[in-house]
Protein backbone atom coordinates (compact mmCIF):
# COMPACT_ATOMS: atom_id res chain seq x y z
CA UNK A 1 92.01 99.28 104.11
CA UNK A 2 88.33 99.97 103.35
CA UNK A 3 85.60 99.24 100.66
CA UNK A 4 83.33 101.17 99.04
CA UNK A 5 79.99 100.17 96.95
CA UNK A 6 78.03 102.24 94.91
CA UNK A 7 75.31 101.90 93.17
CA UNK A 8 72.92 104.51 90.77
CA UNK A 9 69.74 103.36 89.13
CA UNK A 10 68.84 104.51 85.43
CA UNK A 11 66.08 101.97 85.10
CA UNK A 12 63.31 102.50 87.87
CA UNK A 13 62.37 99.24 87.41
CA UNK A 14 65.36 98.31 89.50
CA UNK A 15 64.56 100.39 92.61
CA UNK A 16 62.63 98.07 94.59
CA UNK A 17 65.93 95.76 94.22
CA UNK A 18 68.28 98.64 95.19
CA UNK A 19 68.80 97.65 99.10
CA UNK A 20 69.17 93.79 98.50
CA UNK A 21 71.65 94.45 95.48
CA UNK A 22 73.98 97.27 97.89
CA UNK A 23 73.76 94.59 100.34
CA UNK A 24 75.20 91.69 98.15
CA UNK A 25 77.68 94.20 97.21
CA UNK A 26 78.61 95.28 100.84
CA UNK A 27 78.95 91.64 101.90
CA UNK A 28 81.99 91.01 99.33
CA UNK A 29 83.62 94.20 100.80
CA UNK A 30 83.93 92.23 104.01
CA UNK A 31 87.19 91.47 103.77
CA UNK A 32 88.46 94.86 103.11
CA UNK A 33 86.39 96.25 106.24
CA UNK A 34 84.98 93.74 108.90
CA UNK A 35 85.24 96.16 111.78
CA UNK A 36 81.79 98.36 110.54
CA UNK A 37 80.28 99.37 108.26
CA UNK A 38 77.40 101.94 107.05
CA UNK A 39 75.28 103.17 103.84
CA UNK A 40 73.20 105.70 102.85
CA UNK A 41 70.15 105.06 100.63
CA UNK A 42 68.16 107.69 98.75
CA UNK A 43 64.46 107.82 97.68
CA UNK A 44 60.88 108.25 99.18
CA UNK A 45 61.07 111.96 99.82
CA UNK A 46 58.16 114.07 99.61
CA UNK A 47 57.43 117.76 98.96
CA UNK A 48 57.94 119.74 101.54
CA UNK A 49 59.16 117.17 103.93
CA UNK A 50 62.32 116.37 105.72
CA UNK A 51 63.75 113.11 106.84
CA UNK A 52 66.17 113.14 110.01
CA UNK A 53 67.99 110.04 110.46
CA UNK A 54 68.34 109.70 114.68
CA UNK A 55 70.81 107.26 115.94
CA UNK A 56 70.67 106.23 119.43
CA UNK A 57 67.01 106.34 120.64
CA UNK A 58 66.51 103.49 122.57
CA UNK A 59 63.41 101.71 123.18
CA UNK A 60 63.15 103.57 126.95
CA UNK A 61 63.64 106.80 124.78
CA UNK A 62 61.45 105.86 122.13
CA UNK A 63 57.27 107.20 123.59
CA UNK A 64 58.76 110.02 125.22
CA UNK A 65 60.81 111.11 122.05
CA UNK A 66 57.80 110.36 119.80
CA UNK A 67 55.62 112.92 122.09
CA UNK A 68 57.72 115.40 122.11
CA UNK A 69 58.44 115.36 118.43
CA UNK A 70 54.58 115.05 118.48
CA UNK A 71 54.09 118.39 120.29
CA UNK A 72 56.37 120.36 117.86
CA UNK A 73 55.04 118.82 114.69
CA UNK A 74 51.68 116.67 114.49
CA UNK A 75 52.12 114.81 111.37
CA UNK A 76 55.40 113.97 112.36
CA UNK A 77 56.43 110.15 111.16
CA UNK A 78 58.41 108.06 112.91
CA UNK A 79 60.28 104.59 111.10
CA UNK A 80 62.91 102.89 113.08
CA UNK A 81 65.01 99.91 112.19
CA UNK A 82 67.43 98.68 115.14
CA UNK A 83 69.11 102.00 116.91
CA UNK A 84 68.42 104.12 114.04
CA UNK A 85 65.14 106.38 113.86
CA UNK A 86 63.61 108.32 110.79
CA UNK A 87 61.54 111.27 111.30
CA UNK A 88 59.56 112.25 108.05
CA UNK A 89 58.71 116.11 109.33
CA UNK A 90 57.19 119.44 107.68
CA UNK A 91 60.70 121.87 106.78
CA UNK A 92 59.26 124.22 108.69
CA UNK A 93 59.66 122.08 112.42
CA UNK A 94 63.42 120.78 111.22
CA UNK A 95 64.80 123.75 113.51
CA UNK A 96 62.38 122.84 116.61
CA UNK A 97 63.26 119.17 116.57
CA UNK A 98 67.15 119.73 116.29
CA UNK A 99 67.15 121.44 119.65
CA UNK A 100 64.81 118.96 121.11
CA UNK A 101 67.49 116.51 120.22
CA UNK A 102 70.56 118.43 121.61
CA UNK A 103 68.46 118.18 124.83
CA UNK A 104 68.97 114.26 124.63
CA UNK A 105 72.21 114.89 124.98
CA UNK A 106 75.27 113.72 122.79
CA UNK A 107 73.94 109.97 123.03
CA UNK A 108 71.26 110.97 120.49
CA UNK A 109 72.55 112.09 117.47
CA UNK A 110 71.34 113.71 114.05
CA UNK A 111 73.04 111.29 111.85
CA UNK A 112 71.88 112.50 108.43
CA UNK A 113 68.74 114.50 106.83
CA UNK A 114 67.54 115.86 104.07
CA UNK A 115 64.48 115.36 100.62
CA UNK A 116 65.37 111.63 100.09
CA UNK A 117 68.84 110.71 102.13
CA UNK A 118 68.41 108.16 105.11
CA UNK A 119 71.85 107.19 106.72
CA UNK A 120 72.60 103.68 108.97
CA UNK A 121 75.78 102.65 110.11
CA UNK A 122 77.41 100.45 113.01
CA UNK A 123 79.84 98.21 114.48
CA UNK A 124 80.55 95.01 113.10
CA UNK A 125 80.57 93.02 109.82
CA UNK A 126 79.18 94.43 106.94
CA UNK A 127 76.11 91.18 106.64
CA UNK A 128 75.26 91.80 110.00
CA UNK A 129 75.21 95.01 109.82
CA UNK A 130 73.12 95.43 106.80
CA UNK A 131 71.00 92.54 108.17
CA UNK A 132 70.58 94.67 111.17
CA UNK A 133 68.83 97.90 109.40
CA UNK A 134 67.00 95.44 106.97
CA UNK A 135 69.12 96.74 104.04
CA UNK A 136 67.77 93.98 102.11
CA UNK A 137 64.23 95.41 102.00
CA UNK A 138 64.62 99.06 100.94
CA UNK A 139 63.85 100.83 97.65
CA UNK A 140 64.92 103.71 96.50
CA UNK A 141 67.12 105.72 93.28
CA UNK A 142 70.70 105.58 94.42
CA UNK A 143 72.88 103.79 97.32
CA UNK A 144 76.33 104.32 98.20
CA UNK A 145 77.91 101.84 101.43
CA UNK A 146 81.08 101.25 102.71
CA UNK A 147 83.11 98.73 105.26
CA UNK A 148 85.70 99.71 107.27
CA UNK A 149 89.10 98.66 108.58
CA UNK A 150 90.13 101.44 110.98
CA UNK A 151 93.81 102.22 111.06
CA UNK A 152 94.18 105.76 112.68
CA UNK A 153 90.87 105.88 114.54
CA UNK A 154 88.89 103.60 117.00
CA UNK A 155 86.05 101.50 115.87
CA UNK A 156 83.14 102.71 116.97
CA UNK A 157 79.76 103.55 115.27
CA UNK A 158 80.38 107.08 115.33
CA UNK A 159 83.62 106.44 113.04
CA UNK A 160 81.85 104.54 110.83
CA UNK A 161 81.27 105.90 106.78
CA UNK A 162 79.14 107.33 105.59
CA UNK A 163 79.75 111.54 107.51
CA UNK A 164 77.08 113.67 105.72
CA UNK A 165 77.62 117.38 106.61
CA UNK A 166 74.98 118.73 104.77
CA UNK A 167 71.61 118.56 103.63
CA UNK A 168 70.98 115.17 101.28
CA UNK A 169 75.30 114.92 101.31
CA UNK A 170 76.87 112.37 102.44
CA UNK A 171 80.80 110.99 101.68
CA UNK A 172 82.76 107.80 102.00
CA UNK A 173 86.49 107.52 101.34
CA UNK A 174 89.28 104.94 101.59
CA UNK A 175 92.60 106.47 101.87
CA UNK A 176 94.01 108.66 104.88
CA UNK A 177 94.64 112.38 104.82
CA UNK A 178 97.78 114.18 106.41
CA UNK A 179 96.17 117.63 106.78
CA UNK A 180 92.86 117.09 108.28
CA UNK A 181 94.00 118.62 111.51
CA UNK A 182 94.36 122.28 109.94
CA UNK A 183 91.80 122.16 107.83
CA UNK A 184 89.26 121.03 110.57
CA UNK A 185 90.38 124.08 112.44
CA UNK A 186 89.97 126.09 109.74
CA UNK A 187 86.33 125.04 108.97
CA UNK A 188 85.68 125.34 113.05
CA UNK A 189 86.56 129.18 112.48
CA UNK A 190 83.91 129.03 109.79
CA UNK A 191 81.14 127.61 112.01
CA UNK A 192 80.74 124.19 111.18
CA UNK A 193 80.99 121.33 113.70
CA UNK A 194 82.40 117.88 114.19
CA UNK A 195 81.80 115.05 115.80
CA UNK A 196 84.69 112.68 115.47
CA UNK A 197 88.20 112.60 114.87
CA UNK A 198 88.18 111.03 112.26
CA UNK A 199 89.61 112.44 108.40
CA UNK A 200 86.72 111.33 106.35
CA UNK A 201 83.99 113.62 108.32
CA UNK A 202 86.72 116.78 107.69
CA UNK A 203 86.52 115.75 103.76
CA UNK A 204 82.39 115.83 104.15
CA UNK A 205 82.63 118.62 105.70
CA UNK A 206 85.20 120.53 103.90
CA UNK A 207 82.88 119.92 100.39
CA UNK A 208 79.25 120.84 102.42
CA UNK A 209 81.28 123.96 102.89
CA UNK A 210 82.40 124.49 99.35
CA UNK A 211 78.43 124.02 98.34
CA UNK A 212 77.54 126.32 101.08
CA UNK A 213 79.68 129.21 98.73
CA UNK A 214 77.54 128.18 95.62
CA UNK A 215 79.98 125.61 93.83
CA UNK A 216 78.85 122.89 92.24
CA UNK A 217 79.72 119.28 93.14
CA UNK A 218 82.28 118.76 90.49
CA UNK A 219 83.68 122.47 91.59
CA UNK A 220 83.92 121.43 95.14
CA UNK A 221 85.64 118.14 94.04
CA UNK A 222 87.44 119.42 91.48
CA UNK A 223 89.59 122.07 94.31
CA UNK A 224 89.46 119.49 96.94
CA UNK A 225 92.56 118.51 94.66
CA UNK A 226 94.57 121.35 95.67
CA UNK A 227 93.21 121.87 99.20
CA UNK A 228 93.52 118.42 100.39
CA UNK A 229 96.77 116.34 101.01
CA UNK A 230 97.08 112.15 101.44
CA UNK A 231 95.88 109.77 99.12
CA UNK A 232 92.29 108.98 98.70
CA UNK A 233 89.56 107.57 97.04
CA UNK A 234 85.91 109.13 97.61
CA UNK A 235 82.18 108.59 96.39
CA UNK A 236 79.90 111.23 97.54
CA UNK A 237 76.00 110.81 97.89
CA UNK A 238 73.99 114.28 97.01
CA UNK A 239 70.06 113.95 96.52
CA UNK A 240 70.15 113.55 92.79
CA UNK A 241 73.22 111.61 92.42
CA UNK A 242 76.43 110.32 93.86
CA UNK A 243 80.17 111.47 92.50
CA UNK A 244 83.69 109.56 92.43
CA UNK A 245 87.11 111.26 92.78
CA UNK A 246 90.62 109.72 92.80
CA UNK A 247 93.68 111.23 94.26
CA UNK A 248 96.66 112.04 91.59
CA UNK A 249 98.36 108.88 92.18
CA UNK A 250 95.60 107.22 92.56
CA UNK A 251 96.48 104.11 94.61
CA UNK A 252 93.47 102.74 96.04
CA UNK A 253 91.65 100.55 94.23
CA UNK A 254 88.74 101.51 92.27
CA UNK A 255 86.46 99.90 89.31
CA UNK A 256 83.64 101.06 87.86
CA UNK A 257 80.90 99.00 85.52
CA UNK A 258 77.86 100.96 83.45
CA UNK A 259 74.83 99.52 81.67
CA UNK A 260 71.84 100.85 80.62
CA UNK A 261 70.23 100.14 83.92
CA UNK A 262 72.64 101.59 86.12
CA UNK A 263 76.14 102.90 87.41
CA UNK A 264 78.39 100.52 89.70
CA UNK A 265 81.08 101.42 91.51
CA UNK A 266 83.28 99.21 93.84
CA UNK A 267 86.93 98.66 95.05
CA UNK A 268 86.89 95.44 93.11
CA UNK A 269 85.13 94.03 90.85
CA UNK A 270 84.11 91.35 92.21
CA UNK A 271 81.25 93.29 94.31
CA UNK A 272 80.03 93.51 91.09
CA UNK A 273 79.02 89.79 90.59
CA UNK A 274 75.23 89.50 91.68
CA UNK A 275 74.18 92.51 89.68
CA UNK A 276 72.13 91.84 86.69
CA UNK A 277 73.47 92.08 83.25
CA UNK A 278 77.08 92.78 84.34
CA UNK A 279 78.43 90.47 81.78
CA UNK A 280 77.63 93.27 79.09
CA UNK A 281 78.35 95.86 81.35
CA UNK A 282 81.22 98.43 80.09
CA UNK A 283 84.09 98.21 82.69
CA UNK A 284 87.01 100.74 83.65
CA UNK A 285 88.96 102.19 85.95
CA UNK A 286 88.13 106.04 86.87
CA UNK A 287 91.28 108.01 86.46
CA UNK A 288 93.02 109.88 88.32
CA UNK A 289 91.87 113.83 89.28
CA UNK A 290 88.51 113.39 87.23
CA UNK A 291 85.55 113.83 88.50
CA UNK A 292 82.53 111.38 87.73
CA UNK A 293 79.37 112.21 87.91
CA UNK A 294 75.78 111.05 87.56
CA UNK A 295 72.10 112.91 88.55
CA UNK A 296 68.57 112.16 88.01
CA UNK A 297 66.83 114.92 86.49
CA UNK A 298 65.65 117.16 88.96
């Protein structure tokens, strides 16, 4: 059992609440995932910039990282908030800095990066966690977050939602898949890389893929229908927008409330209580095999 929060601004007005309002959200999830949790949180980018999302530079790490990053690119940025590490770089040093980290070793690890995405997640309940990276405080266009109750996997941070597999992607999911074995294998023979075991980062990967050919989202959604088995519900984070996609039977729970301000989603409504003007909100359940979507205009 797992829960998943999302949350998609129309009104900029509301960014600056973004963080404290996935946070609320999060926090009612607890019971459906006190063993970790994680979100991803989009906005800030700039032109011609990357962010990296590190997890696992320490404070003994943290000068000597920052120097060499330094020596590669000079108006490298750094941002940290607990474990977790942002690096705001030029595109052009991404490559030099992802094989400075491999030299770290596996304890330091690329989490997410991309225009916009940053990406935190860890062990423990989903308050403390978001209390942890300061959730609370951040801005931004578009959050999705999830809590976790693992069932075929151990809890640890690295098993934690949200996987992203691709450049401003990232995916939750609450279900369980029965062929992630084979298709991991299959996307190993196409050169991408895991890190876990665990389903959800085979479904992340198995759509970055899908982009990678040219689809669109709701393309790569749309045959994940035929190409993957189990039940499942996901939300997927991209750099304009975030997507929802139910299984064909469709049992895990899943609500979804729109205004003029924004686009909810949650696995029950009541993560849906602190958010402002909810009372006139339109409510409904996203049906099975359909594909919901929502961008900002590029």
């Amino acid at each position: 059992m797992c829960g998943i929060v999302g949350l998609f601004l129309k009104n900029p007005a509301l960014q600056p609440q973004l963080g404290a309002l996935t946070a609320q959200m999060l926090k009612t999830m607890t019971e459906r995932g006190p063993d970790s949790a994680g979100f991803a949180i989009y906005g800030g980018g700039a032109h011609g910039r990357t962010k990296m999302t590190l997890r696992g530079v320490t404070e003994v790490l943290r000068l000597d990282f920052e120097k060499s990053v330094l020596s590669l690119s000079d108006s490298a940025t750094f941002s940290y908030r607990d474990d977790h590490l942002v690096v705001s770089c030029p595109d052009d040093a991404v490559s030099a800095i992802r094989e400075l980290v491999a030299e770290y070793g596996p304890d330091v690890t690329i989490v997410s990066s991309g225009d916009s995405i940053e990406l935190y997640k860890g062990v423990g309940l989903p308050e403390d966690v978001a209390a942890r990276f300061q959730l609370a405080q951040m801005s931004g266009t578009h959050a999705i977050g999830h809590t976790r109750m693992a069932t075929e996997s151990a809890v640890t941070t690295a098993g934690a939602h949200p996987f992203s597999t691709g450049p401003d992607q990232c995916l939750v999911h609450n279900g369980s898949l029965s062929n992630h074995n084979t298709l991991r294998r299959q996307l190993v023979r196409d050169g991408l890389s895991f890190e876990t075991e665990n389903d959800t980062e085979v479904a992340a990967g198995y759509l970055s893929w899908r982009l990678s050919q040219g689809e669109r989202l709701d393309e790569a959604l749309t045959a994940s229908l035929s190409d993957l088995d189990g039940f499942y519900t996901f939300v997927v984070g991209t750099r304009d927008g975030f997507a929802v996609l139910r299984d064909p039977v469709a049992c895990k729970p899943a609500v979804m409330a729109e205004t003029d301000d924004y686009v909810a989603f949650a696995s029950e409504y009541r993560a849906f209580a602190g958010l402002p003007g909810i009372e006139s909100a339109t409510v409904f359940e996203p049906e099975p095999q359909r594909v919901y979507h929502w961008e900002h205009a590029a």
